[in-house]
N, C-alpha and C. Protein backbone atom coordinates (compact mmCIF):
# COMPACT_ATOMS: atom_id res chain seq x y z
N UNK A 1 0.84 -1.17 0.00
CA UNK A 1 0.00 0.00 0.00
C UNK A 1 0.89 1.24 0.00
N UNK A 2 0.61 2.36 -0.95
CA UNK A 2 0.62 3.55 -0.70
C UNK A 2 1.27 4.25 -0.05
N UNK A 3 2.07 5.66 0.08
CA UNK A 3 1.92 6.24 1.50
C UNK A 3 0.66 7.09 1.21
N UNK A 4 0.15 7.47 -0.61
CA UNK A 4 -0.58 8.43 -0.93
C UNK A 4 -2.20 7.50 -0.78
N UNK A 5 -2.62 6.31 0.01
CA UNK A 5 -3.86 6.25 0.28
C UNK A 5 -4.33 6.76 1.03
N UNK A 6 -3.97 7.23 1.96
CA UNK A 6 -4.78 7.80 2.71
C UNK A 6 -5.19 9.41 2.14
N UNK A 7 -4.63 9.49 1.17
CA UNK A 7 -5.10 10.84 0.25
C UNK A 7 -6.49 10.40 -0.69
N UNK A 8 -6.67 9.22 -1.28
CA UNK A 8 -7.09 8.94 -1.95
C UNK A 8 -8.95 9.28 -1.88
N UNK A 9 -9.45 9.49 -0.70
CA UNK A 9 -10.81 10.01 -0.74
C UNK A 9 -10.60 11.75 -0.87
N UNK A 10 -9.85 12.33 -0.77
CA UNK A 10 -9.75 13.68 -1.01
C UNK A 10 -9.41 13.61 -2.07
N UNK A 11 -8.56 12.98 -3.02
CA UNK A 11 -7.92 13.37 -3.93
C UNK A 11 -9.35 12.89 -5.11
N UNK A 12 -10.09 12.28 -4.66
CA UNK A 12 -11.12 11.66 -5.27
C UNK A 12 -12.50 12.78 -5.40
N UNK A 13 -12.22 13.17 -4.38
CA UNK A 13 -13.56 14.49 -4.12
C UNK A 13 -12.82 15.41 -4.96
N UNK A 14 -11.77 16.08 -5.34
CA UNK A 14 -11.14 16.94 -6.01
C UNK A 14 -11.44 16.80 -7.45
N UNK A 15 -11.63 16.03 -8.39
CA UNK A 15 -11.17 15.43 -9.17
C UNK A 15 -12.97 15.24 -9.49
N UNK A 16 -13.51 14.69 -8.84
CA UNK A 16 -15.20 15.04 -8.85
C UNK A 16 -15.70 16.45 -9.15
N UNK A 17 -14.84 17.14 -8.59
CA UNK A 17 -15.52 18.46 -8.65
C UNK A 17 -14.90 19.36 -9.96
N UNK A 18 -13.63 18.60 -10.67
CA UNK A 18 -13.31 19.39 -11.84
C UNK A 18 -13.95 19.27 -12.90
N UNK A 19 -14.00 20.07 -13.94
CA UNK A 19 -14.65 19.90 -15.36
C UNK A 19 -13.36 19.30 -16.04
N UNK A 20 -14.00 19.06 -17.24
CA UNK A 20 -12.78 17.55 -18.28
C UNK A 20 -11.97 18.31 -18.65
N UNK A 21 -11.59 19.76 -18.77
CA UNK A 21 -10.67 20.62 -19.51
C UNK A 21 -9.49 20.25 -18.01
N UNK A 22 -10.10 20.46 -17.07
CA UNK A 22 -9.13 20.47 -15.49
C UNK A 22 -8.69 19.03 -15.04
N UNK A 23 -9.32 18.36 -15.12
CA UNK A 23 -9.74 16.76 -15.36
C UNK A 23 -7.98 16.14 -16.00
N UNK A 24 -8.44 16.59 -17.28
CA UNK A 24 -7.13 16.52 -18.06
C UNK A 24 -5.89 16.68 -17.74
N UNK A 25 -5.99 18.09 -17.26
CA UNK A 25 -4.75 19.09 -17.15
C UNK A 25 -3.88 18.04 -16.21
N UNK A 26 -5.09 17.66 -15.35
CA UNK A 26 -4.23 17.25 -13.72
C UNK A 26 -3.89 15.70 -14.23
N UNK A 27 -4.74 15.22 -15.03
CA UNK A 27 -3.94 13.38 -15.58
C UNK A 27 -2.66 13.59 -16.20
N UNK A 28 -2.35 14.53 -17.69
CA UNK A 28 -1.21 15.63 -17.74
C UNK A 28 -0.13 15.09 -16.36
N UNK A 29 -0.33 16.15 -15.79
CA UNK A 29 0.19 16.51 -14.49
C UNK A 29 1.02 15.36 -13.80
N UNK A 30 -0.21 14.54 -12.98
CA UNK A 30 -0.09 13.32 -12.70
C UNK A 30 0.98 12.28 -13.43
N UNK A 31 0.80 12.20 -14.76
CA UNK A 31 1.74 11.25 -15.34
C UNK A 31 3.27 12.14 -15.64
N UNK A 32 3.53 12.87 -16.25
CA UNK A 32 4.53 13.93 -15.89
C UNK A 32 5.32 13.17 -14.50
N UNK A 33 4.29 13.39 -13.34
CA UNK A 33 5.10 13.55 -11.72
C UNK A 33 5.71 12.09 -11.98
N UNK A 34 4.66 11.05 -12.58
CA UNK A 34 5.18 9.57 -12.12
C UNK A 34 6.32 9.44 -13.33
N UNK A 35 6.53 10.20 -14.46
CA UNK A 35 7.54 9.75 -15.48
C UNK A 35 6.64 8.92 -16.37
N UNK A 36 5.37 9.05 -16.68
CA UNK A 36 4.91 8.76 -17.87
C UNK A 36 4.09 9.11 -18.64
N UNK A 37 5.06 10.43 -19.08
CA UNK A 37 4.15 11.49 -19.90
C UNK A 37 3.80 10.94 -21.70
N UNK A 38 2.73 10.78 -21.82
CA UNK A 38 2.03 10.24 -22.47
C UNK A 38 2.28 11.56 -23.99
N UNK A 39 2.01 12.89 -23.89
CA UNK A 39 1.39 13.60 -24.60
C UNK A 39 2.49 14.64 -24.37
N UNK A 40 3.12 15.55 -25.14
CA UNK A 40 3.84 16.36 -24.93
C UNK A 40 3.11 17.60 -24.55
N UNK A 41 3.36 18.26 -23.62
CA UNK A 41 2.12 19.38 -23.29
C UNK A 41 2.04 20.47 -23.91
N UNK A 42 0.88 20.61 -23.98
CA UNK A 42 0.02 21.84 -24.32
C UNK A 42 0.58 23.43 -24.08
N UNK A 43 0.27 24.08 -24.68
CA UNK A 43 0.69 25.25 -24.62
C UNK A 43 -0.63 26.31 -24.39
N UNK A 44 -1.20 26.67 -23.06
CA UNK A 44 -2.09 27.84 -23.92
C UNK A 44 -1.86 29.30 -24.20
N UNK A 45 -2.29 29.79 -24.90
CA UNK A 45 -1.86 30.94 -25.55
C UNK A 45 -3.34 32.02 -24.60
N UNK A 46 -2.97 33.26 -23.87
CA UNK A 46 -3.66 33.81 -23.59
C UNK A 46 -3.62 35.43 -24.18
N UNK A 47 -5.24 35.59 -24.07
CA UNK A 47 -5.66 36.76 -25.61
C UNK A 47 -5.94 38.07 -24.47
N UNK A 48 -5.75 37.54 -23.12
CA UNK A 48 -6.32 38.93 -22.46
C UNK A 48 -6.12 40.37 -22.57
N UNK A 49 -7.10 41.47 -22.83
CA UNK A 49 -6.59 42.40 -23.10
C UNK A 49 -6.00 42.89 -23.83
N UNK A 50 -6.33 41.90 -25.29
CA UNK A 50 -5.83 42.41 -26.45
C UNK A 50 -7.04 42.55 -27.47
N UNK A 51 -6.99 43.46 -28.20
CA UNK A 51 -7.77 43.99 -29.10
C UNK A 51 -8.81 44.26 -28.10
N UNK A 52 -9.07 44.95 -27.35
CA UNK A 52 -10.59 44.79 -26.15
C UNK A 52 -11.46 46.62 -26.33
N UNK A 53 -12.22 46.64 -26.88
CA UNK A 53 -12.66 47.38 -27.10
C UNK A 53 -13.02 48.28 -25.91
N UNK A 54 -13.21 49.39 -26.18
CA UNK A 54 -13.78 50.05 -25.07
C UNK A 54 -15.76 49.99 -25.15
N UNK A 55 -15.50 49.95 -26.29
CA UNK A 55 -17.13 49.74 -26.17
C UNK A 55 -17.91 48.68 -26.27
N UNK A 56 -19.02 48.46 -25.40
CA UNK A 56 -19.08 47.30 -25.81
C UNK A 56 -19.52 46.49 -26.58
N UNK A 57 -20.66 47.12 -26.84
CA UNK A 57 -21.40 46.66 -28.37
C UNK A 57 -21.06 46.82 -29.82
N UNK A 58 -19.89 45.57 -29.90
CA UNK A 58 -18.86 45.90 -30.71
C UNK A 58 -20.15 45.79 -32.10
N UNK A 59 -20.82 44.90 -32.40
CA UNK A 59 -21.99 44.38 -33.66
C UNK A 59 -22.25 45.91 -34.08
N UNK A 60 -22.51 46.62 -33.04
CA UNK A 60 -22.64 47.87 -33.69
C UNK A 60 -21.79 48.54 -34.11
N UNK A 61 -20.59 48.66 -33.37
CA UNK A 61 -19.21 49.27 -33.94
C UNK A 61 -18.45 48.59 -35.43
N UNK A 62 -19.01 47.82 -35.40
CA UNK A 62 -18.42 46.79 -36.75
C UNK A 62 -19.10 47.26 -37.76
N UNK A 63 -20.77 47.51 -37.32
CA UNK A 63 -21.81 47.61 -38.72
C UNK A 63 -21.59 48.84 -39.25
N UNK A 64 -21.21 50.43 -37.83
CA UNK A 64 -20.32 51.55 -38.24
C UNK A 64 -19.31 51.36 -39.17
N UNK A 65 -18.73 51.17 -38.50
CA UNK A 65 -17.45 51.35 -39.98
C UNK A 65 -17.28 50.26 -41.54
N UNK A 66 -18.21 49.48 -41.23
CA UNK A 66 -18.72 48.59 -42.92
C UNK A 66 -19.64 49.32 -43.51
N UNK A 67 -20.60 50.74 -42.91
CA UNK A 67 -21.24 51.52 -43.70
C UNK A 67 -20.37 52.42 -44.04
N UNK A 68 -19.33 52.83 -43.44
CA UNK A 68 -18.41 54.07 -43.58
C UNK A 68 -17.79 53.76 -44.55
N UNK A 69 -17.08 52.41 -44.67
CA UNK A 69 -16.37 52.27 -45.73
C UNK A 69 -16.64 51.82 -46.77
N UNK A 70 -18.11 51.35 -46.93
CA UNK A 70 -18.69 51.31 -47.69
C UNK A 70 -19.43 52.62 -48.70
N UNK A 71 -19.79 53.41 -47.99
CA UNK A 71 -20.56 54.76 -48.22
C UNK A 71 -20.06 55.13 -49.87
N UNK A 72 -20.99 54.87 -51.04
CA UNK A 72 -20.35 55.45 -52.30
C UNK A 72 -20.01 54.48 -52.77
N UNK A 73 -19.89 53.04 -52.62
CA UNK A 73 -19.79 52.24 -53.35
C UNK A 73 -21.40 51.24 -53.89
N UNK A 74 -21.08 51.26 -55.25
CA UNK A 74 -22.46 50.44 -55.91
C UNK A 74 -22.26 48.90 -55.56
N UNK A 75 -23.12 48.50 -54.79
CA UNK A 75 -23.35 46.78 -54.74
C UNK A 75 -23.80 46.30 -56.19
């Protein structure tokens, strides 16, 4: 046995409570720690705060300037 059973009902409630994106991450993780990384990992790329409008109803800001630059041209 183990020294990590007696983890094993917590580590079980944890793991219950993640969604499959987190789920993943931590099997990932897990095999990594033991040396049998399956999958070379993932990279995510984060978009925060880029291109972020100040306004927010961009549908409208978009339909602005496709009439603007449109304005004078024959369909």
């Amino acid at each position: 046995m183990s020294v990590a059973h007696e983890h094993y009902p917590e580590l079980h409630r944890l793991v219950d409570e993640m969604d499959a994106h987190q789920a993943e991450e931590l099997r990932r993780h897990a095999l990594r720690l033991v040396g049998k990384d399956e999958t070379p990992p993932r990279h995510r790329l984060s978009f925060t705060g880029t291109g972020v409008s100040a306004n927010p109803d961009l549908g409208a800001e978009a339909e602005q300037i496709v009439r603007r630059e449109l304005r004078g041209v024959d369909l």
